[in-house]
PDB file of N, CA and C in Angstrom:
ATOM      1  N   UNK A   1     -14.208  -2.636   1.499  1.00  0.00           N
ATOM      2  CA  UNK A   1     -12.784  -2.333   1.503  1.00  0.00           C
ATOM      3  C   UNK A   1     -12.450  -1.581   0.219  1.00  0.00           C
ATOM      4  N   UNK A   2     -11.922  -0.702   0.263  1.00  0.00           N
ATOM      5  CA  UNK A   2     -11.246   0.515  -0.902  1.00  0.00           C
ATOM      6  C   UNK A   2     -10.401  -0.512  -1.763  1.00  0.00           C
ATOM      7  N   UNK A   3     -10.212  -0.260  -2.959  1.00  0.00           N
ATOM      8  CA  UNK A   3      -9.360  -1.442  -3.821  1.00  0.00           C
ATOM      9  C   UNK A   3      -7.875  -1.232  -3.575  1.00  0.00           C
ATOM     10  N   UNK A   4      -7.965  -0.099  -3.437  1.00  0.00           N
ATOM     11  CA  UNK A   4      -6.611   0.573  -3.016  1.00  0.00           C
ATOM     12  C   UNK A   4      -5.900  -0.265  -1.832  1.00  0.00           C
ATOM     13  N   UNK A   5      -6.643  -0.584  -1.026  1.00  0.00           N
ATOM     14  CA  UNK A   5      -6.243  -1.188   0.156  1.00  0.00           C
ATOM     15  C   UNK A   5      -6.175  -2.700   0.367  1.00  0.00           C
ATOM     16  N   UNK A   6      -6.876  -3.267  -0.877  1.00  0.00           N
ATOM     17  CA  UNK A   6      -6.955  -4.581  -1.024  1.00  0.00           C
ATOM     18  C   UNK A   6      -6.193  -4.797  -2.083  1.00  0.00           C
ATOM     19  N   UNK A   7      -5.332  -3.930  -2.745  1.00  0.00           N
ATOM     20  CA  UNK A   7      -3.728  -3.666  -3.487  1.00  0.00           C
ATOM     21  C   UNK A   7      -3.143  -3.882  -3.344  1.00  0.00           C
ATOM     22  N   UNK A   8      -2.997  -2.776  -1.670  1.00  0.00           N
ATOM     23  CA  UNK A   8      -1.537  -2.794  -1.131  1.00  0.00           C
ATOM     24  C   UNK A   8      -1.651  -4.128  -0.026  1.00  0.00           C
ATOM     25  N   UNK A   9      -2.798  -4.722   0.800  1.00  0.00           N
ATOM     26  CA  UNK A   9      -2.806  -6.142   1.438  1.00  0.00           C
ATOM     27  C   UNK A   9      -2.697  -7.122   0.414  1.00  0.00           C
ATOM     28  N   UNK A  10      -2.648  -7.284  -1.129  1.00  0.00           N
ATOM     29  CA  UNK A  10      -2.433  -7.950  -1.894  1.00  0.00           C
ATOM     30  C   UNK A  10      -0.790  -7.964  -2.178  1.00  0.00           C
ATOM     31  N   UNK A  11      -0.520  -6.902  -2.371  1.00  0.00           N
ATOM     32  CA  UNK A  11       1.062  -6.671  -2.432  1.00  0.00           C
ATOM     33  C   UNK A  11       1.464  -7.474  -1.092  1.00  0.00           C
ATOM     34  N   UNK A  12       1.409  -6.823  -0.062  1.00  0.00           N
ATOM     35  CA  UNK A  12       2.142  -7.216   1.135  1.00  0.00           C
ATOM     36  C   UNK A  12       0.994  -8.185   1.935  1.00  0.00           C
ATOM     37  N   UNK A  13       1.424  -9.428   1.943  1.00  0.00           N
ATOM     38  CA  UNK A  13       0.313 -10.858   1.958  1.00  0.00           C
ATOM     39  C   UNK A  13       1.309 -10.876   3.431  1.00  0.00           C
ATOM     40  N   UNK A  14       2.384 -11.003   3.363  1.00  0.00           N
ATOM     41  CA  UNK A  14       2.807 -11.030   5.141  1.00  0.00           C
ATOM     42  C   UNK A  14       2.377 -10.387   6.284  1.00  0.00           C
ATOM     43  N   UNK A  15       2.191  -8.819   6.002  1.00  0.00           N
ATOM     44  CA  UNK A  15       1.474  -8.248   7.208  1.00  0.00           C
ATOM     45  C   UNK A  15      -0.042  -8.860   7.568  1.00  0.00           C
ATOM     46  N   UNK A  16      -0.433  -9.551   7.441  1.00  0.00           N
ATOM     47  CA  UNK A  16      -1.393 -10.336   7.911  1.00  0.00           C
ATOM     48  C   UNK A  16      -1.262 -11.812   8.522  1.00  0.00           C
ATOM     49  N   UNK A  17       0.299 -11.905   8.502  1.00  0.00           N
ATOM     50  CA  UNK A  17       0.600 -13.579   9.174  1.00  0.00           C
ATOM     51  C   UNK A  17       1.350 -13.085  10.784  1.00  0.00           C
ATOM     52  N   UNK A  18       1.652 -13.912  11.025  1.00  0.00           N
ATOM     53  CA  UNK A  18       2.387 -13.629  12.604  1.00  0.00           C
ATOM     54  C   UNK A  18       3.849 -13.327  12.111  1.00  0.00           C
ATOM     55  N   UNK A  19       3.906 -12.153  11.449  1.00  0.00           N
ATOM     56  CA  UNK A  19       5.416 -11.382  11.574  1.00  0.00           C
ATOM     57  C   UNK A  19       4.777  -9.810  12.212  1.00  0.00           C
ATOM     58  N   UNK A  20       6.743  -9.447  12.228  1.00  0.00           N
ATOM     59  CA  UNK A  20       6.692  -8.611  12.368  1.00  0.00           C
ATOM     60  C   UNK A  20       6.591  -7.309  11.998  1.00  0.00           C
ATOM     61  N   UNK A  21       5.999  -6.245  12.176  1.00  0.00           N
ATOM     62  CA  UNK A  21       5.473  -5.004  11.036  1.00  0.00           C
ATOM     63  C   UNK A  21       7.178  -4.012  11.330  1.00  0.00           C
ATOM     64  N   UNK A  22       6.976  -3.388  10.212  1.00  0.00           N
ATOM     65  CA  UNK A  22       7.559  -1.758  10.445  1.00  0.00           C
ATOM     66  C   UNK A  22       6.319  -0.835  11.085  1.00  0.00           C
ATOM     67  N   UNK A  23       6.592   0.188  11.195  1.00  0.00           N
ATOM     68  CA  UNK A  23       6.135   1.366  12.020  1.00  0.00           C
ATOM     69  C   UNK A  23       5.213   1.475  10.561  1.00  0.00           C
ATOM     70  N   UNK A  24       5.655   1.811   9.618  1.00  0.00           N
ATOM     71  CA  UNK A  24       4.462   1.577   8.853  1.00  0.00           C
ATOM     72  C   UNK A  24       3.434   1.238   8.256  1.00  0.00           C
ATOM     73  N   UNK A  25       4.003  -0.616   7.894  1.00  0.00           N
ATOM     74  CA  UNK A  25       2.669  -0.910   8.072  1.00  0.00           C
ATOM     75  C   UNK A  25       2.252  -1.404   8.675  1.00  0.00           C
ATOM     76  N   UNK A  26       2.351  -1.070  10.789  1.00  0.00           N
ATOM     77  CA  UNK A  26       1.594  -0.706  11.387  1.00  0.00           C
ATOM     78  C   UNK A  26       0.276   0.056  11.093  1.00  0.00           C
ATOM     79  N   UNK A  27       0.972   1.190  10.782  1.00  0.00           N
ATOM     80  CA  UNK A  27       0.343   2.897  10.494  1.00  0.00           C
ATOM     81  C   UNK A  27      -0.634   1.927   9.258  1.00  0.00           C
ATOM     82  N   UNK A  28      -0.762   1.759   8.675  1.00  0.00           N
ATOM     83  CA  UNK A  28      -1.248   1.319   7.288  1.00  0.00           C
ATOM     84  C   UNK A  28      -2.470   0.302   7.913  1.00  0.00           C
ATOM     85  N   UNK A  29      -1.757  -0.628   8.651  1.00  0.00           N
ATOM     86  CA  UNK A  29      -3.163  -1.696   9.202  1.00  0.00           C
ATOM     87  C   UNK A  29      -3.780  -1.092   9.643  1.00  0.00           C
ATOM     88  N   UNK A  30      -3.462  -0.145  11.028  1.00  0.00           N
ATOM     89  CA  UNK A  30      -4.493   0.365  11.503  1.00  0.00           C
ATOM     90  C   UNK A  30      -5.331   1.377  10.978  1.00  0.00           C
ATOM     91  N   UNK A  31      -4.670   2.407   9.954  1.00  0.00           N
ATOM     92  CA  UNK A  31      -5.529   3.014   8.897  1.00  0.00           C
ATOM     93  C   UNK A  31      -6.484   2.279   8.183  1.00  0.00           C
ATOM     94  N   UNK A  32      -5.999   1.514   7.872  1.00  0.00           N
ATOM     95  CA  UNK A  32      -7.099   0.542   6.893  1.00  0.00           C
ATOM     96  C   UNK A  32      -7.927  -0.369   7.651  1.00  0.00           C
ATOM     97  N   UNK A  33      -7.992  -0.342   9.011  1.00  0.00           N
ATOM     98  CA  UNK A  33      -8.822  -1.062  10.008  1.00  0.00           C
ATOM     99  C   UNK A  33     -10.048  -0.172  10.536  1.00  0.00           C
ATOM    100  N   UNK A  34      -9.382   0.953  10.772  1.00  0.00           N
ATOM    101  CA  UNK A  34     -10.541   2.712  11.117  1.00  0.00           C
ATOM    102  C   UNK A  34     -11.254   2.324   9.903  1.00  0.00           C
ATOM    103  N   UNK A  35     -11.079   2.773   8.740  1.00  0.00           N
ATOM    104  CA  UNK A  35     -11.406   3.286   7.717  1.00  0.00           C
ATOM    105  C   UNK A  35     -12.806   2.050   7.579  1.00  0.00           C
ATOM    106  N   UNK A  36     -12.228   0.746   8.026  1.00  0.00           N
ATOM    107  CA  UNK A  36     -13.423  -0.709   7.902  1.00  0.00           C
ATOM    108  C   UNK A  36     -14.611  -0.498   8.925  1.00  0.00           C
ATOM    109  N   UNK A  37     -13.818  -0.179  10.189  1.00  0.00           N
ATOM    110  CA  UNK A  37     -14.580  -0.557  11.050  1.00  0.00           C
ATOM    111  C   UNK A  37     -15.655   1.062  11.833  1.00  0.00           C
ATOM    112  N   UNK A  38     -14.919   2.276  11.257  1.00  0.00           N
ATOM    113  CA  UNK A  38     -15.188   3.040  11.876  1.00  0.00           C
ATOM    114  C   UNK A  38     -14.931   3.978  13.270  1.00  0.00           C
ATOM    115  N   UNK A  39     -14.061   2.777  13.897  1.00  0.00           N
ATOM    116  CA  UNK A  39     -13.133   3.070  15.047  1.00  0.00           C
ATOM    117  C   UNK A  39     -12.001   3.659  14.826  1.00  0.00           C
ATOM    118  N   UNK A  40     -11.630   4.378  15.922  1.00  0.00           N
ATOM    119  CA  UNK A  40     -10.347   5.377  15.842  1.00  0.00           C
ATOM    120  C   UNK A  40      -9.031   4.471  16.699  1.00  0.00           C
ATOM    121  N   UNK A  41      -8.744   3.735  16.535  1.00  0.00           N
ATOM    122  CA  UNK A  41      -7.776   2.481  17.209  1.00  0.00           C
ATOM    123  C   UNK A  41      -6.514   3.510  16.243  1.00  0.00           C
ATOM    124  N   UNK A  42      -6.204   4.160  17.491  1.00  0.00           N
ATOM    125  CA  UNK A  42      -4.574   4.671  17.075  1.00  0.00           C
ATOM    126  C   UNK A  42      -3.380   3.352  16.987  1.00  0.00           C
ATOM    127  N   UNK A  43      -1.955   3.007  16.434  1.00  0.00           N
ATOM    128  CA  UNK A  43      -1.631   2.590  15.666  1.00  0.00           C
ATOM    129  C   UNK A  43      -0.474   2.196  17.247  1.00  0.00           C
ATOM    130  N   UNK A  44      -0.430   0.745  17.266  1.00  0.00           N
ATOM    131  CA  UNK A  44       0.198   0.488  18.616  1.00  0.00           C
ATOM    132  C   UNK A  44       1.084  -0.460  18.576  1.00  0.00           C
ATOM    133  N   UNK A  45       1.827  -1.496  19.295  1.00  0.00           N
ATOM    134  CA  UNK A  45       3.027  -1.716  19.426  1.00  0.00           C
ATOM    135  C   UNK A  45       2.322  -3.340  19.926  1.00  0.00           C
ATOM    136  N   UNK A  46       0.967  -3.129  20.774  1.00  0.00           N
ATOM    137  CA  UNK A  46       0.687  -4.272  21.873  1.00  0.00           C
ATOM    138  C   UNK A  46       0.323  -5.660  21.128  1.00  0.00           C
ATOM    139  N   UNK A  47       0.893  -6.556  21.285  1.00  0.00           N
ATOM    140  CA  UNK A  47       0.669  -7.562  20.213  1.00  0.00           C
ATOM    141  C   UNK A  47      -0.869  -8.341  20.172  1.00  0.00           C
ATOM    142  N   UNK A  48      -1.562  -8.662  21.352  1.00  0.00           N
ATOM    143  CA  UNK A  48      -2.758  -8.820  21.232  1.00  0.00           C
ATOM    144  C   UNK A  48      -3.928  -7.542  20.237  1.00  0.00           C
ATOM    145  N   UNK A  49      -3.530  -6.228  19.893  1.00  0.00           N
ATOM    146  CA  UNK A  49      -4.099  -5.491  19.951  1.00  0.00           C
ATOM    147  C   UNK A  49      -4.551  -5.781  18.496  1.00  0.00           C
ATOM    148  N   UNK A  50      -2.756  -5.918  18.126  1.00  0.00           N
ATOM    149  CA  UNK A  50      -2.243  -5.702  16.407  1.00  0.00           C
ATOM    150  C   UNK A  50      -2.889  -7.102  15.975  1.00  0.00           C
ATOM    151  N   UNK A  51      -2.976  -8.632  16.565  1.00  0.00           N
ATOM    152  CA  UNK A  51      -3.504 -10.175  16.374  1.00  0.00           C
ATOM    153  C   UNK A  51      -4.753  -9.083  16.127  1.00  0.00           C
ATOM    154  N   UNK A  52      -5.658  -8.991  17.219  1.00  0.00           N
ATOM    155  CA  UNK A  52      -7.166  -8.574  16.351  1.00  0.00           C
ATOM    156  C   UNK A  52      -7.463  -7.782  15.430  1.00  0.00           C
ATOM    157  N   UNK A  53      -6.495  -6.484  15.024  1.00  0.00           N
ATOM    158  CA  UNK A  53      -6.581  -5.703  13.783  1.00  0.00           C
ATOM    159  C   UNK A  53      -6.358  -6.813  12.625  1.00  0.00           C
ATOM    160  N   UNK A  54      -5.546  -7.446  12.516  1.00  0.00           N
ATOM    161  CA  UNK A  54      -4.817  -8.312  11.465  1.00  0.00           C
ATOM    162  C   UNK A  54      -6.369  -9.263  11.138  1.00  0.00           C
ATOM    163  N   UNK A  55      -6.458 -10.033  12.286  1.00  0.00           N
ATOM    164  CA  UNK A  55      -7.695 -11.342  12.051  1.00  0.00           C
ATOM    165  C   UNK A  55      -9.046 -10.358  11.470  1.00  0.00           C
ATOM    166  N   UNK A  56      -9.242  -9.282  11.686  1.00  0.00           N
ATOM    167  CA  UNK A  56     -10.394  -8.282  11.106  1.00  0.00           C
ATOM    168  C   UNK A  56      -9.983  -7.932   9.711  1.00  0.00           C
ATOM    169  N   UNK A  57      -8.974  -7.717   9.422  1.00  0.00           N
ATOM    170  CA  UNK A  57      -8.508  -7.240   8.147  1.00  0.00           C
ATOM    171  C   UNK A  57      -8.524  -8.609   7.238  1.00  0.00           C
ATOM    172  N   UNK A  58      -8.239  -9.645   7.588  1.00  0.00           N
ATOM    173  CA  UNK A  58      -8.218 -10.619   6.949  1.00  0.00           C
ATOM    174  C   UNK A  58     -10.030 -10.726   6.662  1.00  0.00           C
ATOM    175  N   UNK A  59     -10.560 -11.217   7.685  1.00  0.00           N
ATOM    176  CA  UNK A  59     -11.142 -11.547   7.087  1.00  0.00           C
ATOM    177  C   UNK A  59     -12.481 -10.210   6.173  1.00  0.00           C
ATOM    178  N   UNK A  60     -11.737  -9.161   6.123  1.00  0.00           N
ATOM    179  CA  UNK A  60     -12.719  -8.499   5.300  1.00  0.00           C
ATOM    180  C   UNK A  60     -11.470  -8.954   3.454  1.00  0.00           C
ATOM    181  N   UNK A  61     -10.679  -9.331   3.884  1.00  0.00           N
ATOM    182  CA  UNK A  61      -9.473  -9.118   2.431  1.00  0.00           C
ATOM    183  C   UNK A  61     -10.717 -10.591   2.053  1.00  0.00           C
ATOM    184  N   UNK A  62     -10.784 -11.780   2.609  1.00  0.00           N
ATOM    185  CA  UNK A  62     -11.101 -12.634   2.072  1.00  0.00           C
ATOM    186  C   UNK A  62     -12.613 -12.654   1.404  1.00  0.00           C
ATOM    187  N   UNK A  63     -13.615 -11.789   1.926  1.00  0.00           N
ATOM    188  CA  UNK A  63     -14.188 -11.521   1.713  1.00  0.00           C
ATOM    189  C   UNK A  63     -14.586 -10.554   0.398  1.00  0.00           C
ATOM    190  N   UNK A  64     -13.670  -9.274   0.356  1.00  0.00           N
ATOM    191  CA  UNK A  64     -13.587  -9.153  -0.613  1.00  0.00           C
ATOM    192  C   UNK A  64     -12.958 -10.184  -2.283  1.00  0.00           C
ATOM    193  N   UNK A  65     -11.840 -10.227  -1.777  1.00  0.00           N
ATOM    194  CA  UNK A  65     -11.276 -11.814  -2.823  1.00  0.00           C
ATOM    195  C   UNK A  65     -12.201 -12.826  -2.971  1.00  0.00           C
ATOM    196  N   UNK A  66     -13.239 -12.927  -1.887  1.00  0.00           N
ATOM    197  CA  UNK A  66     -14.009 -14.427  -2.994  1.00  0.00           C
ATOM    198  C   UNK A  66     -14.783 -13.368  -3.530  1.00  0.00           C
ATOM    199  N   UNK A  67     -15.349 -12.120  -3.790  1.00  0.00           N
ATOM    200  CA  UNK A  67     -16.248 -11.213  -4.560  1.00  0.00           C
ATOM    201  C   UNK A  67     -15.675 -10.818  -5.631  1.00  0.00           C
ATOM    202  N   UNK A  68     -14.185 -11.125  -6.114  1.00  0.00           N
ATOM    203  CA  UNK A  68     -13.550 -10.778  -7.401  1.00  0.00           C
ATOM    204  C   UNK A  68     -13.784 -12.001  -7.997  1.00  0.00           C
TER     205      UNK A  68
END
């Protein structure tokens, strides 16, 4: 994970719980989910879609955080 990105998921610790996003950081999870995983998962609305981007992102954030 880019530090940059484990910054701004440090800053904003909610977009990773069961709320709700803005259009951005939508745009932002799923950028920073491509960028992990290599997949092109355009940036969507469907709530099962956004639960598995989130549970992937987490657990690469935690992963990185126990390595600091």
């Amino acid at each position: 994970m880019k530090q940059e990105d484990y910054q701004w998921l440090s800053a904003n610790p909610l977009v990773l719980q069961n709320t709700r996003l803005t259009q951005d950081e939508n745009r932002r999870i799923f950028s920073i989910y491509n960028t992990l995983t290599g997949e092109n998962k355009p940036p969507t609305s469907c709530g099962r879609c956004v639960q598995t981007v989130k549970k992937t992102l987490k657990f690469y954030y935690e992963k990185q955080r126990n390595k600091n």
